[in-house]
Protein backbone atom coordinates (compact mmCIF):
# COMPACT_ATOMS: atom_id res chain seq x y z
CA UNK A 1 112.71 91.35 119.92
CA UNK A 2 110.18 92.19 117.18
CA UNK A 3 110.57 89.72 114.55
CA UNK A 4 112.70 90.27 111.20
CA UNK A 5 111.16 89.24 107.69
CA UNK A 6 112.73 89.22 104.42
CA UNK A 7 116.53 89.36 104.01
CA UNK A 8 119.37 89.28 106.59
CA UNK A 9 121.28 92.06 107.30
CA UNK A 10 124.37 91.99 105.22
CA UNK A 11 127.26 92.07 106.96
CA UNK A 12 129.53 94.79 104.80
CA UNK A 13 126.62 97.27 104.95
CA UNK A 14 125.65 99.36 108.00
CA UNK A 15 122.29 100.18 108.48
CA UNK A 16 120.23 102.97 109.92
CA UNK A 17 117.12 103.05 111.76
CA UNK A 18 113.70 103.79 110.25
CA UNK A 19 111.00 103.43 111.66
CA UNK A 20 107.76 103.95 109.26
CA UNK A 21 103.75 103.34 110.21
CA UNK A 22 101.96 101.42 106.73
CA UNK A 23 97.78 100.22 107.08
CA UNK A 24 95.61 97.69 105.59
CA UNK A 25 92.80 99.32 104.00
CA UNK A 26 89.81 96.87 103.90
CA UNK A 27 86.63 98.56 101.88
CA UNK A 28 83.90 96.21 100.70
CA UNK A 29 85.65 93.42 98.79
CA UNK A 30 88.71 95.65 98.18
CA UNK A 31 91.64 96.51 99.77
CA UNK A 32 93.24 99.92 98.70
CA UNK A 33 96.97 99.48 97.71
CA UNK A 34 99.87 101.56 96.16
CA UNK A 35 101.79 101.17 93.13
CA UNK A 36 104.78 102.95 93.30
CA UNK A 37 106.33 103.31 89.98
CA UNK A 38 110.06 104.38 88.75
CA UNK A 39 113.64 101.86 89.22
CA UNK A 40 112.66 99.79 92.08
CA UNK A 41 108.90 99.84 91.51
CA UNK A 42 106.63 97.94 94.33
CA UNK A 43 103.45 97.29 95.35
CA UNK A 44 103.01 97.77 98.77
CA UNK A 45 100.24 99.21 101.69
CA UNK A 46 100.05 102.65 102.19
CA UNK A 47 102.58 104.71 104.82
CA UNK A 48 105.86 105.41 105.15
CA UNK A 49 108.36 107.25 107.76
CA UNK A 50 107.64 108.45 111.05
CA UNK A 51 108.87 111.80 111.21
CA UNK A 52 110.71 113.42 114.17
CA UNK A 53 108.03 114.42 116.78
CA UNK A 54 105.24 112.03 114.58
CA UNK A 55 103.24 109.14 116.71
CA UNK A 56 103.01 106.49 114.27
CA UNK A 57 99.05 107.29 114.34
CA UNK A 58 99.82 110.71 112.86
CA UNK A 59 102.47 109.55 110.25
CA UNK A 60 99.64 106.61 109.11
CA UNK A 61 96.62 109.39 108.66
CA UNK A 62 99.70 111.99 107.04
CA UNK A 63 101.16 109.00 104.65
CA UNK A 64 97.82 107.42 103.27
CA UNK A 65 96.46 111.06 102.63
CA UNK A 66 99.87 111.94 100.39
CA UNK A 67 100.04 108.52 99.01
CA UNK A 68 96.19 107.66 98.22
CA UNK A 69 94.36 111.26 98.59
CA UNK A 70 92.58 109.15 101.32
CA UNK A 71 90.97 110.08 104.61
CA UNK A 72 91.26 107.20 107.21
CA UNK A 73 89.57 106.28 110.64
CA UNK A 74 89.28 104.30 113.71
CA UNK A 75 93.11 103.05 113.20
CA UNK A 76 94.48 99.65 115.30
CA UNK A 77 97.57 98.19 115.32
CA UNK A 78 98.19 94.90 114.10
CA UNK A 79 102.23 93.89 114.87
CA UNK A 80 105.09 95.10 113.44
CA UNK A 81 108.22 93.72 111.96
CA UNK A 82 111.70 94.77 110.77
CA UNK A 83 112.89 94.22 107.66
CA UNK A 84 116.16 94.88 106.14
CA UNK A 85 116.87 97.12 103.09
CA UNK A 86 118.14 99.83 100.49
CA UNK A 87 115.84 102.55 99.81
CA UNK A 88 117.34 104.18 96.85
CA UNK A 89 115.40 107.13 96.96
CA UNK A 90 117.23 108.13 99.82
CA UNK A 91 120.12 106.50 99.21
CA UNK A 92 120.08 104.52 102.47
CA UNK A 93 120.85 100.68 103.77
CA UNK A 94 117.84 100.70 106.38
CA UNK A 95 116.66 98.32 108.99
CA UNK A 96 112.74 99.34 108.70
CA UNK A 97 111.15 99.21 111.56
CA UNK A 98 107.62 98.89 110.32
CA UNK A 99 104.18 99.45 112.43
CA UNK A 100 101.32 97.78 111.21
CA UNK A 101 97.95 98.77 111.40
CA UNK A 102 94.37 98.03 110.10
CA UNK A 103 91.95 101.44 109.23
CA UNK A 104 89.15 102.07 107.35
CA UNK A 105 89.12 104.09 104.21
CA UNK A 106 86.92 107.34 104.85
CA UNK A 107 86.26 109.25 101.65
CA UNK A 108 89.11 110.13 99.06
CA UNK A 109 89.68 114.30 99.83
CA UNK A 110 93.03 114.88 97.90
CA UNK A 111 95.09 114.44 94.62
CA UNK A 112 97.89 112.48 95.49
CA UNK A 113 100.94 113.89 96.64
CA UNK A 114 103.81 111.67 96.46
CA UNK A 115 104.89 111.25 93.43
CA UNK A 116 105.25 107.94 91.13
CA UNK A 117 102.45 106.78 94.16
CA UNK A 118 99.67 105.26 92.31
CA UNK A 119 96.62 103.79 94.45
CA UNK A 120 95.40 100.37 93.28
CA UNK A 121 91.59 98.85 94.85
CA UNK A 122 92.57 95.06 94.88
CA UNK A 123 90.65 91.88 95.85
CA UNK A 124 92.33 90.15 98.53
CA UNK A 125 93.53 87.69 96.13
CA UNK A 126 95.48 89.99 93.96
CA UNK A 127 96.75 91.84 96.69
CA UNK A 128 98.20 89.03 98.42
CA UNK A 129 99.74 88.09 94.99
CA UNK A 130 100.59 91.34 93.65
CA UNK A 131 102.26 92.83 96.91
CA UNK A 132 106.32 92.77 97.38
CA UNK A 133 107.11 93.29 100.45
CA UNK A 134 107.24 89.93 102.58
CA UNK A 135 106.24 91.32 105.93
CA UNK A 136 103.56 93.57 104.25
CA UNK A 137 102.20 90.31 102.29
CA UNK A 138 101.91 88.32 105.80
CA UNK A 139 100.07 91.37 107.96
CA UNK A 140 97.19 91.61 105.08
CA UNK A 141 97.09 87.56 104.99
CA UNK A 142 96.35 87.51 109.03
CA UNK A 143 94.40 89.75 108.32
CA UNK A 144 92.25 88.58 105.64
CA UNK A 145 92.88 85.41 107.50
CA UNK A 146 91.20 86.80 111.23
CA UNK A 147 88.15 88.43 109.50
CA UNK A 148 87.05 86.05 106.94
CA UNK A 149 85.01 87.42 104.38
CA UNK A 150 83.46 90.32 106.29
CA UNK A 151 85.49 93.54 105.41
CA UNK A 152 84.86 96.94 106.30
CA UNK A 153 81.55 99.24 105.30
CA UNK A 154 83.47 102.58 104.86
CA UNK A 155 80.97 105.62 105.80
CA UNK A 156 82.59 106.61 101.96
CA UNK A 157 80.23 109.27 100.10
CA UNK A 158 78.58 107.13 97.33
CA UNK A 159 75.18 109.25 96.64
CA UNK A 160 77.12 110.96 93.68
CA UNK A 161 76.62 107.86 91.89
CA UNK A 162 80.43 107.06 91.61
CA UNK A 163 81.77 104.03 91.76
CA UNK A 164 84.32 104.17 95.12
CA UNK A 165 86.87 102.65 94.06
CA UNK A 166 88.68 104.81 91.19
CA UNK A 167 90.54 103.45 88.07
């Protein structure tokens, strides 16, 4: 049985299956994020829903491009957990099943798709104070936790003389 965080199913609610791929993002001394904004804002790592006929490799690189403009590579999973919820934006009592994996940021390629999806560059700190989701929270602390204070050398473009991490 893959291990529930967060809140207990309620009882007078029934709850459908979704099953979603999401990725710590390690670059430098930063870990790339997303706000999303609007009723039930969150921050929270990047992904989302597999679709039908989606490996949860293809809905991670599919997600982080429309949620972060983002390229990624060299994905591995992590765990995964379940997690109990409403997602209001699809009107929906849910029992997430959520796939966790560790990539490395690439080069940003896109605008951002998704929208009320804003990408925040965090230290590990504020992400692991800033994000909402319990299960998310405890993947980037193992995380941060297994690889000390190494993190990731993305092959990111930087000879334009921009900083890589956008406001």
């Amino acid at each position: 049985m893959i291990r529930r965080i967060g809140q207990s199913p309620r009882r007078d609610k029934t709850y459908r299956m979704r099953p979603g791929a999401y990725a710590v993002l390690p670059l430098r001394d930063r870990f790339l994020t997303v706000f999303q904004s609007g009723e039930n804002s969150e921050l929270m790592l990047p992904g989302g829903g597999i679709d039908p006929g989606e490996s949860p490799i293809q809905t991670l690189h599919r997600e982080v491009l429309e949620e972060t403009g983002w390229r990624i590579a060299r994905p591995r999973r992590l765990g995964a957990f379940r997690r109990f919820t409403f997602m209001p934006e699809y009107d929906l009592w849910a029992e997430k099943l959520c796939h966790i994996y560790v990539a490395h940021p690439v080069r940003k390629v896109a605008h951002i798709k998704e929208p009320d999806h804003h990408p925040r560059w965090l230290t590990a700190g504020a992400a692991i104070a800033q994000i909402d989701n319990d299960g998310d929270r405890l993947f980037l602390k193992r995380y941060i936790a297994g690889t000390g204070p190494r993190y990731s050398k993305s092959t990111a473009d930087t000879s334009s003389g921009k900083s890589v991490f956008p406001a």
